[in-house]
PDB file of N, CA and C in Angstrom:
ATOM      1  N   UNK A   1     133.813  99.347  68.125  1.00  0.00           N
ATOM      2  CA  UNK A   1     133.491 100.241  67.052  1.00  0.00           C
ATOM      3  C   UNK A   1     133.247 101.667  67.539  1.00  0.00           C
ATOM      4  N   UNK A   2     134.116 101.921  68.699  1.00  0.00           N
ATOM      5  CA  UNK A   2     133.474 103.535  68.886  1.00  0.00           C
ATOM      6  C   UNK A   2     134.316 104.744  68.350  1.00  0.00           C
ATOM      7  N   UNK A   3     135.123 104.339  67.091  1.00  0.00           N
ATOM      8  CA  UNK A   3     135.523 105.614  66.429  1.00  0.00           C
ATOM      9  C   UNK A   3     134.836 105.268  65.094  1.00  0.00           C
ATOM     10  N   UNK A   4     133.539 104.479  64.783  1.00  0.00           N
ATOM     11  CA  UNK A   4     132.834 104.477  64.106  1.00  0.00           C
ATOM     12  C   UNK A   4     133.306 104.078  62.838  1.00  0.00           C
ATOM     13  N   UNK A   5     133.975 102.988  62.730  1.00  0.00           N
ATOM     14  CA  UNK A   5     134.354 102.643  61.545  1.00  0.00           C
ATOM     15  C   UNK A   5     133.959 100.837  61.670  1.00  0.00           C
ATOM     16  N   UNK A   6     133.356 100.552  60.213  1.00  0.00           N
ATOM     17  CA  UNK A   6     132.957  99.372  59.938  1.00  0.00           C
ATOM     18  C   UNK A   6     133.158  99.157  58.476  1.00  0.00           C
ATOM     19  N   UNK A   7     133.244  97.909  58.762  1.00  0.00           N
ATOM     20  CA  UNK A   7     133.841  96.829  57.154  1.00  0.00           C
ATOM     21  C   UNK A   7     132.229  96.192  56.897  1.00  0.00           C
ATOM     22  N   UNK A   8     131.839  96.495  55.309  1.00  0.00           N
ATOM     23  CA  UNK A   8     130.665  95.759  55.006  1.00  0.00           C
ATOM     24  C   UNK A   8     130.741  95.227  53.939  1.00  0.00           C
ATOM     25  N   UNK A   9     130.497  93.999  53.732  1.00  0.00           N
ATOM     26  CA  UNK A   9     130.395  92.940  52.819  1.00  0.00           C
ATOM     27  C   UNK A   9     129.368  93.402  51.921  1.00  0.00           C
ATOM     28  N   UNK A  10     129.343  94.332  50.351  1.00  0.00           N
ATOM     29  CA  UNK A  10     128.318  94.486  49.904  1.00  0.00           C
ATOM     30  C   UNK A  10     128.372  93.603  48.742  1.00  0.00           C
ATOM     31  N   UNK A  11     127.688  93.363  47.494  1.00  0.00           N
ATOM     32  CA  UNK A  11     127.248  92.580  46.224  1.00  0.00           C
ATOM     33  C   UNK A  11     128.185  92.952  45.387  1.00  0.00           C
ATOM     34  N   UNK A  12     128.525  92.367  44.401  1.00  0.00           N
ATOM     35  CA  UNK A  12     129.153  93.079  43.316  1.00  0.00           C
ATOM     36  C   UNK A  12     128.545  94.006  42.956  1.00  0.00           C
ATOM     37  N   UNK A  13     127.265  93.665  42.559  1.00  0.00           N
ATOM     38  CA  UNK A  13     126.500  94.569  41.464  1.00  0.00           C
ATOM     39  C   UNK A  13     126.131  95.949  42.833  1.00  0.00           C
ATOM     40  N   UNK A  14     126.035  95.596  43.821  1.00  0.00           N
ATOM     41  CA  UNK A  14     125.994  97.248  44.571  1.00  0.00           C
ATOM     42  C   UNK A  14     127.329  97.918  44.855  1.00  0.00           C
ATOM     43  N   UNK A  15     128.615  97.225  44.797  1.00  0.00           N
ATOM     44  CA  UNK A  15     129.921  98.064  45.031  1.00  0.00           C
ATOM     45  C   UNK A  15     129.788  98.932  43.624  1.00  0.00           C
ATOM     46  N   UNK A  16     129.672  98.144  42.516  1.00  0.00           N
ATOM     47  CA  UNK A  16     130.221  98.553  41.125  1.00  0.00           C
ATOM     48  C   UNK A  16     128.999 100.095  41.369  1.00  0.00           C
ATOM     49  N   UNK A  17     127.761 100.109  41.688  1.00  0.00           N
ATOM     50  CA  UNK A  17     127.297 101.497  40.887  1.00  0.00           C
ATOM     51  C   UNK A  17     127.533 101.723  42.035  1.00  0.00           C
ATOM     52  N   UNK A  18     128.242 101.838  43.427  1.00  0.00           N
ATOM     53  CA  UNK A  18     128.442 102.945  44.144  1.00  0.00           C
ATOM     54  C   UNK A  18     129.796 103.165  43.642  1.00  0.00           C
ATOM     55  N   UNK A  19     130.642 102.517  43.059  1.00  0.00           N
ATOM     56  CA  UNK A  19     131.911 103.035  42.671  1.00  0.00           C
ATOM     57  C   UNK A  19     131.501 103.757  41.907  1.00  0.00           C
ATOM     58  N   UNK A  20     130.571 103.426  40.565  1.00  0.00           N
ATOM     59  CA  UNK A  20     130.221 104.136  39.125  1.00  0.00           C
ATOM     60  C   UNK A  20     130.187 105.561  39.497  1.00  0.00           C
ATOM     61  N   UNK A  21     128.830 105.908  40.737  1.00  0.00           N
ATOM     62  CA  UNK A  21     128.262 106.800  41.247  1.00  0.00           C
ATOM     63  C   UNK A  21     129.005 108.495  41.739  1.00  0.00           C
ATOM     64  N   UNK A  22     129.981 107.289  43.023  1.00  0.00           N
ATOM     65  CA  UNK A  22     131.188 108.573  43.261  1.00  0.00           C
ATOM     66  C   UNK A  22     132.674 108.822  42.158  1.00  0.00           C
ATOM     67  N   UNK A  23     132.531 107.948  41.064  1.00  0.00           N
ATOM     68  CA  UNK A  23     133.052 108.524  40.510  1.00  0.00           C
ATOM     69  C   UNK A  23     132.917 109.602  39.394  1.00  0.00           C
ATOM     70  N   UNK A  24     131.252 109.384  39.009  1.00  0.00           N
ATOM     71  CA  UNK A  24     130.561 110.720  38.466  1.00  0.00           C
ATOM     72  C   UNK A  24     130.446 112.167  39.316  1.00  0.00           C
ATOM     73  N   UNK A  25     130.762 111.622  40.553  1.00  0.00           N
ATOM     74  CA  UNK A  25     130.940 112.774  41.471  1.00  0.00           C
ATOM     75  C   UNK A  25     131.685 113.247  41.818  1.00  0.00           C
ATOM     76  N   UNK A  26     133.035 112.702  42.182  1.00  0.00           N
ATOM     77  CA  UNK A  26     134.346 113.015  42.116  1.00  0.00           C
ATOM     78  C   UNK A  26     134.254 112.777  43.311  1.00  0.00           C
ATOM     79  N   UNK A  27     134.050 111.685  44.214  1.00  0.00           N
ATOM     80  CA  UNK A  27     134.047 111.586  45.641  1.00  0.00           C
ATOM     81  C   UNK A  27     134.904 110.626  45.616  1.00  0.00           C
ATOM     82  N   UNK A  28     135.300 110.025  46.698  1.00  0.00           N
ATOM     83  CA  UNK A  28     135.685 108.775  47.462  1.00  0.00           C
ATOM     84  C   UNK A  28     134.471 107.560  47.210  1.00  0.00           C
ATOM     85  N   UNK A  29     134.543 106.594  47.210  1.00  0.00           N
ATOM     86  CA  UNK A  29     133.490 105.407  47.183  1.00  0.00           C
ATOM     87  C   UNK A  29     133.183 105.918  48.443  1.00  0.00           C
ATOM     88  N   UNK A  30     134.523 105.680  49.517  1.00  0.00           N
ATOM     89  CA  UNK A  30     133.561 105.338  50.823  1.00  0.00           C
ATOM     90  C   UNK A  30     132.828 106.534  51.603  1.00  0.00           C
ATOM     91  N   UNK A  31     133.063 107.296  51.075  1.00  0.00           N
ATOM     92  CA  UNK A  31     132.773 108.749  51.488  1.00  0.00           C
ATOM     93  C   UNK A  31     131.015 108.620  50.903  1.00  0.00           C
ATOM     94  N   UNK A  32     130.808 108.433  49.972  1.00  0.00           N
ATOM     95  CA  UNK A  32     129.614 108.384  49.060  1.00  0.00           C
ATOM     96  C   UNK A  32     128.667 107.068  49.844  1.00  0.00           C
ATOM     97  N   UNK A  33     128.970 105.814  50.184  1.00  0.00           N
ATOM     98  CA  UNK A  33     128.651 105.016  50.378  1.00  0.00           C
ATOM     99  C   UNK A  33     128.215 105.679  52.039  1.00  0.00           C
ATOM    100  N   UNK A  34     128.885 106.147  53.019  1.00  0.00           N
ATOM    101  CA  UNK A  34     128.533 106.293  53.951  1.00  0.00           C
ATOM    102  C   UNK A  34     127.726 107.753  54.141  1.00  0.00           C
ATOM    103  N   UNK A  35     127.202 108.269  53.286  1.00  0.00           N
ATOM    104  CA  UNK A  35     126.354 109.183  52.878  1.00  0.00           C
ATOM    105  C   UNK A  35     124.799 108.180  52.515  1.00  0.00           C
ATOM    106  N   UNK A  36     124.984 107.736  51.721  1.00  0.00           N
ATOM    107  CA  UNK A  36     123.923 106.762  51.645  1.00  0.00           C
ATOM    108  C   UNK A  36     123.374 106.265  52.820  1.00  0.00           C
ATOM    109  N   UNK A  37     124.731 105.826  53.499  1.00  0.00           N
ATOM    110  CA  UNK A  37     123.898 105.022  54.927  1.00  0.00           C
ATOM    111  C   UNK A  37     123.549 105.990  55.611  1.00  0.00           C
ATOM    112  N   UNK A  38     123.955 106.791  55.943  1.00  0.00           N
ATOM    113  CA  UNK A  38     123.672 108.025  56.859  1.00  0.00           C
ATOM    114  C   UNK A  38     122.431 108.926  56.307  1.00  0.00           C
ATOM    115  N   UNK A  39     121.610 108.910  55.280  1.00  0.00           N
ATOM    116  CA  UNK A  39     120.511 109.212  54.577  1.00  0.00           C
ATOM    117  C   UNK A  39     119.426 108.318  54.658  1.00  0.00           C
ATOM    118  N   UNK A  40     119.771 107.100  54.757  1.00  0.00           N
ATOM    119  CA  UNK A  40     118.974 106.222  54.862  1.00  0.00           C
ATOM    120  C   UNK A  40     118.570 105.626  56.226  1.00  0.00           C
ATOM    121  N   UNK A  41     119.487 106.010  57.105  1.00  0.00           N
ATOM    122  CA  UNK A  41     119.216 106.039  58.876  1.00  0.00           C
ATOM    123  C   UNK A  41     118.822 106.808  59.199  1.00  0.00           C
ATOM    124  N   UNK A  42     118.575 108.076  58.655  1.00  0.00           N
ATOM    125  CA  UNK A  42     118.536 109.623  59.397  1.00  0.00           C
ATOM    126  C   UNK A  42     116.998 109.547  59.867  1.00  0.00           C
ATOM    127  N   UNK A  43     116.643 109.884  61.057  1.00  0.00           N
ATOM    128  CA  UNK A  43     115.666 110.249  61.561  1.00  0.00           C
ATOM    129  C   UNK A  43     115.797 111.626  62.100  1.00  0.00           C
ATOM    130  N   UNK A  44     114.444 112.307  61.874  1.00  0.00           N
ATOM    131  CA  UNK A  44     114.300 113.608  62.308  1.00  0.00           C
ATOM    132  C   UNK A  44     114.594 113.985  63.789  1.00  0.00           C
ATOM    133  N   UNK A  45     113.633 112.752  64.521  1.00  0.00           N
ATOM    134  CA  UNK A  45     113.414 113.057  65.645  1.00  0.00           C
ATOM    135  C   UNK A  45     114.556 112.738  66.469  1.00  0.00           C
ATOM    136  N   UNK A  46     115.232 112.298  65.982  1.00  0.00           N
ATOM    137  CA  UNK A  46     116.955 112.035  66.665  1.00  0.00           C
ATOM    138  C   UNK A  46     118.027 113.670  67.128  1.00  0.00           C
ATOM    139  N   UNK A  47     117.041 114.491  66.407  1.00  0.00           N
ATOM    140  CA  UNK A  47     118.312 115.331  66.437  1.00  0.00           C
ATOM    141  C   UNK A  47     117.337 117.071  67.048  1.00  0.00           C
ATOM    142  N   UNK A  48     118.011 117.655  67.673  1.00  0.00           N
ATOM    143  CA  UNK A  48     117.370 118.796  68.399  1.00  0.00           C
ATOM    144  C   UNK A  48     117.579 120.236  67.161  1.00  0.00           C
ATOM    145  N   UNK A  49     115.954 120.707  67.072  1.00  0.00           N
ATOM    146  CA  UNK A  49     116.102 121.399  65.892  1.00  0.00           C
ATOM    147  C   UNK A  49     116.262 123.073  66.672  1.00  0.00           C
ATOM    148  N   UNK A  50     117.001 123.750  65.840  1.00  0.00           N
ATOM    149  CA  UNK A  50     117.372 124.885  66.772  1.00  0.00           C
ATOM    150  C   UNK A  50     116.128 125.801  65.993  1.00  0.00           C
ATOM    151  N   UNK A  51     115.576 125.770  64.614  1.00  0.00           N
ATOM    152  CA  UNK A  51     114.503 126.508  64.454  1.00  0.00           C
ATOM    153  C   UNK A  51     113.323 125.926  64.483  1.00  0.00           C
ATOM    154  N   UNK A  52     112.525 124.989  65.394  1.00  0.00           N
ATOM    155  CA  UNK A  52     111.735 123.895  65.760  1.00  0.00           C
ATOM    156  C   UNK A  52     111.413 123.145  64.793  1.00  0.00           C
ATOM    157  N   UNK A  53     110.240 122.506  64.671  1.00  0.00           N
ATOM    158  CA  UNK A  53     110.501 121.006  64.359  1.00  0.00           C
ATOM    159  C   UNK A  53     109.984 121.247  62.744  1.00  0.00           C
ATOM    160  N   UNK A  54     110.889 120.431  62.012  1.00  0.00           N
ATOM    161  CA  UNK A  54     110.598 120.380  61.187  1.00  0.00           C
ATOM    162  C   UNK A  54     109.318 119.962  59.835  1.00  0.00           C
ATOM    163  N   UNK A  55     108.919 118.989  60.699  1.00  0.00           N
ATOM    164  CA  UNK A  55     107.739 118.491  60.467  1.00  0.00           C
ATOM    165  C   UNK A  55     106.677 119.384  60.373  1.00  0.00           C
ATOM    166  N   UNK A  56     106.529 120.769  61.056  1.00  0.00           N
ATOM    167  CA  UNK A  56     105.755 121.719  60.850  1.00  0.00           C
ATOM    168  C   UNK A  56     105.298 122.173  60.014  1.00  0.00           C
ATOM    169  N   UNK A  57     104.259 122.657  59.613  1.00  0.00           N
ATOM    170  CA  UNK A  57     104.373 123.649  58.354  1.00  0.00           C
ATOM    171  C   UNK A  57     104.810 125.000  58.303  1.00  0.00           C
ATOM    172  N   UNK A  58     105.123 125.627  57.767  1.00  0.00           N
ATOM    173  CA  UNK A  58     105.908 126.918  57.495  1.00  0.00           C
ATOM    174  C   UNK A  58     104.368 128.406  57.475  1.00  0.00           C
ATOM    175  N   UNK A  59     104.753 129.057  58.591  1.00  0.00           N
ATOM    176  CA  UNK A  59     103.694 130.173  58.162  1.00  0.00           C
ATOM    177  C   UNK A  59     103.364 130.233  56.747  1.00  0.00           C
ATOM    178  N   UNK A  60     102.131 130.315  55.882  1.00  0.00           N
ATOM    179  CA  UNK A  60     102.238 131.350  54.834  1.00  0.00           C
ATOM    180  C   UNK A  60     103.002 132.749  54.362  1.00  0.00           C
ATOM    181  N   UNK A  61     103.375 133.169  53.375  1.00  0.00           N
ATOM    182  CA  UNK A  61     104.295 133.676  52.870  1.00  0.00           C
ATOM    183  C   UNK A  61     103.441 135.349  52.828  1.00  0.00           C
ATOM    184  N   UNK A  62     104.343 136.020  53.416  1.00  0.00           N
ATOM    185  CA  UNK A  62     103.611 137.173  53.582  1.00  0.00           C
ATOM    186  C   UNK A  62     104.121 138.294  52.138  1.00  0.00           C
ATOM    187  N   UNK A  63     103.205 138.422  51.003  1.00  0.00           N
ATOM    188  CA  UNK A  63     103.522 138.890  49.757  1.00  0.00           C
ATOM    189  C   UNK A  63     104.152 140.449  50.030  1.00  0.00           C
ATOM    190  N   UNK A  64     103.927 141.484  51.024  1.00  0.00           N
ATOM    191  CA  UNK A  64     104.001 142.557  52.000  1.00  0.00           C
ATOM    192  C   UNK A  64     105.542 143.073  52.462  1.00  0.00           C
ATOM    193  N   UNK A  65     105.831 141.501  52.713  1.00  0.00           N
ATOM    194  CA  UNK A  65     107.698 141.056  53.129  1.00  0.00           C
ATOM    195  C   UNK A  65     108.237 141.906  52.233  1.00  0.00           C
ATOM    196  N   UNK A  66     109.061 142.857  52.922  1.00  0.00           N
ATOM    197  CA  UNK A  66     110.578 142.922  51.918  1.00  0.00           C
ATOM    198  C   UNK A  66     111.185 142.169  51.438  1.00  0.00           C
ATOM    199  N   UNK A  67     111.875 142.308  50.537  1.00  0.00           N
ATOM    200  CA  UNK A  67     112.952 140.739  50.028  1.00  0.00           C
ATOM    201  C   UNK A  67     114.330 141.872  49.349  1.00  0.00           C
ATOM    202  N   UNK A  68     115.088 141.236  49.369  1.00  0.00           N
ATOM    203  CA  UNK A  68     116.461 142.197  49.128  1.00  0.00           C
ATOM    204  C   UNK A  68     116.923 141.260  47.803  1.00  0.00           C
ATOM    205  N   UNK A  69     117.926 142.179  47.280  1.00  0.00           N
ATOM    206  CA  UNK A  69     118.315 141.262  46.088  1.00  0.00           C
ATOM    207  C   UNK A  69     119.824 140.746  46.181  1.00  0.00           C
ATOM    208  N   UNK A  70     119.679 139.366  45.332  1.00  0.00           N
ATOM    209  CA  UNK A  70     120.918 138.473  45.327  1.00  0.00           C
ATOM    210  C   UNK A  70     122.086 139.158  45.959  1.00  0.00           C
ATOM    211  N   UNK A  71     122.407 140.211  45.221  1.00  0.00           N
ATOM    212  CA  UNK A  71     123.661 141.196  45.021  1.00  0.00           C
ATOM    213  C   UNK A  71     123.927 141.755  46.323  1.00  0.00           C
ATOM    214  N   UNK A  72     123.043 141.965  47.377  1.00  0.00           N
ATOM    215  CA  UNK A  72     123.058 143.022  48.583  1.00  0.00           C
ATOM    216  C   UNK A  72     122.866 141.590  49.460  1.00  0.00           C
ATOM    217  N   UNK A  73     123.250 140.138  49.428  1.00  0.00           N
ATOM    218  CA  UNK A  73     122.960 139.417  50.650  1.00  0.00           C
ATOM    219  C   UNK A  73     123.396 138.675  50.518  1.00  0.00           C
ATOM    220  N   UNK A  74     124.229 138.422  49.243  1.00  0.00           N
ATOM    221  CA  UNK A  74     125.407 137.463  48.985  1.00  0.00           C
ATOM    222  C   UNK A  74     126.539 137.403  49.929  1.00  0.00           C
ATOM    223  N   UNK A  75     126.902 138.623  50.145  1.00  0.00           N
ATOM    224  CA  UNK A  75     128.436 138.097  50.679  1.00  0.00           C
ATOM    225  C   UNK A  75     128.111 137.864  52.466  1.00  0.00           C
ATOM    226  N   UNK A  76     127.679 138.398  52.697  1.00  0.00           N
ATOM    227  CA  UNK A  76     126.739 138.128  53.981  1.00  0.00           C
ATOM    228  C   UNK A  76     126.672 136.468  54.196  1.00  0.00           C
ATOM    229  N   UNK A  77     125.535 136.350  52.921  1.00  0.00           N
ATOM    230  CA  UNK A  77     125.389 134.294  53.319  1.00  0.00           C
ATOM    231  C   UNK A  77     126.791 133.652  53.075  1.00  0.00           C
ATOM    232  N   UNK A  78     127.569 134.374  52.204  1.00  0.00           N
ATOM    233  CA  UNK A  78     129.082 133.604  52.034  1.00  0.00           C
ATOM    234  C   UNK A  78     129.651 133.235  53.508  1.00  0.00           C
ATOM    235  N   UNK A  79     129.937 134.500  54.012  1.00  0.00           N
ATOM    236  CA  UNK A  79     130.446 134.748  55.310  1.00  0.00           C
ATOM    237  C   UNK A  79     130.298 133.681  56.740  1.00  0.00           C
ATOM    238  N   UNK A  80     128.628 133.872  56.447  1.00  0.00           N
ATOM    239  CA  UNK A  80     127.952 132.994  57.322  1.00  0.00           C
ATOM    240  C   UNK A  80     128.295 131.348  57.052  1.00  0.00           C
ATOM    241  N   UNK A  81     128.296 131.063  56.285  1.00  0.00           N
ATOM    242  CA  UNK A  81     128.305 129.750  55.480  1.00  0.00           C
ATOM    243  C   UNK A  81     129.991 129.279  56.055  1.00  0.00           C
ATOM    244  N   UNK A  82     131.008 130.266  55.648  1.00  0.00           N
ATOM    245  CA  UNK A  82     132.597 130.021  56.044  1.00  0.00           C
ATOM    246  C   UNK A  82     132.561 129.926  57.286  1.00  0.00           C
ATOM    247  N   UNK A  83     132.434 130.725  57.882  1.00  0.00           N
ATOM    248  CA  UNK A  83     131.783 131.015  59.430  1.00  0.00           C
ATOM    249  C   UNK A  83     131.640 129.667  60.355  1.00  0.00           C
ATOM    250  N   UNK A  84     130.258 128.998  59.467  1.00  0.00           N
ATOM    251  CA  UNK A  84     129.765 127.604  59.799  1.00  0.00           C
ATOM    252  C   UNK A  84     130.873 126.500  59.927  1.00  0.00           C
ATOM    253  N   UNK A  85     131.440 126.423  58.317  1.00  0.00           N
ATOM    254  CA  UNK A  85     132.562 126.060  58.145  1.00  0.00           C
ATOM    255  C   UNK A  85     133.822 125.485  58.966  1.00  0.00           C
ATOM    256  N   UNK A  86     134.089 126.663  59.073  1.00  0.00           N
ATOM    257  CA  UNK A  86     136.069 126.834  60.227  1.00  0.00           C
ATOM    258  C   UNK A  86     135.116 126.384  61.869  1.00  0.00           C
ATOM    259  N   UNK A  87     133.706 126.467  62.248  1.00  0.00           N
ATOM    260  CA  UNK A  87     132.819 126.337  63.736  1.00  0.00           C
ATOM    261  C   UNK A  87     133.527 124.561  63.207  1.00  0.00           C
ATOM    262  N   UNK A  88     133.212 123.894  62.442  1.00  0.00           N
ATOM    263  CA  UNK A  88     132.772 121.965  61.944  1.00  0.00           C
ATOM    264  C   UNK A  88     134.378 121.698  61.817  1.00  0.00           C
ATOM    265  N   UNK A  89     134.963 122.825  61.166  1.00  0.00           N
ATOM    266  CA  UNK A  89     136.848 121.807  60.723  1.00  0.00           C
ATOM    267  C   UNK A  89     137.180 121.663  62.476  1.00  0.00           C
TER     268      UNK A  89
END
């Protein structure tokens, strides 16, 4: 199994609402189904956090902060986001 593919014997009644499910979503069953599993395995501590650990709490919110608006930081996060993107294809 090391290109990570497995066959699972599930219930009727659990194939049918994961079929129901991704098809309200417009997914693949198995695409949806292995989202599930992969949500339901996920541990935090498995994985190295590049802005530390999550489990933390978050400074308080400094009211003082600048904040910029939607319009001036949009295409920026677009960018970044595509960016991320074409790094994963």
């Amino acid at each position: 199994m090391p290109d990570g593919s497995l066959t699972l014997k599930l219930s009727d009644a659990t194939a049918i609402r994961i079929a129901e499910k991704a098809k309200v979503l417009g997914m693949p069953v198995e695409h949806l189904a292995a989202m599930l599993l992969d949500q339901h395995f996920f541990d935090a501590r498995d994985v190295e956090w590049g802005n530390g650990d999550p489990d933390q709490l978050l400074p308080p919110l400094d009211v003082n902060e600048p904040t910029h608006a939607w319009e001036d930081v949009k295409g920026e996060l677009q960018a970044q986001r595509a960016g991320a993107r074409r790094k994963r294809a």
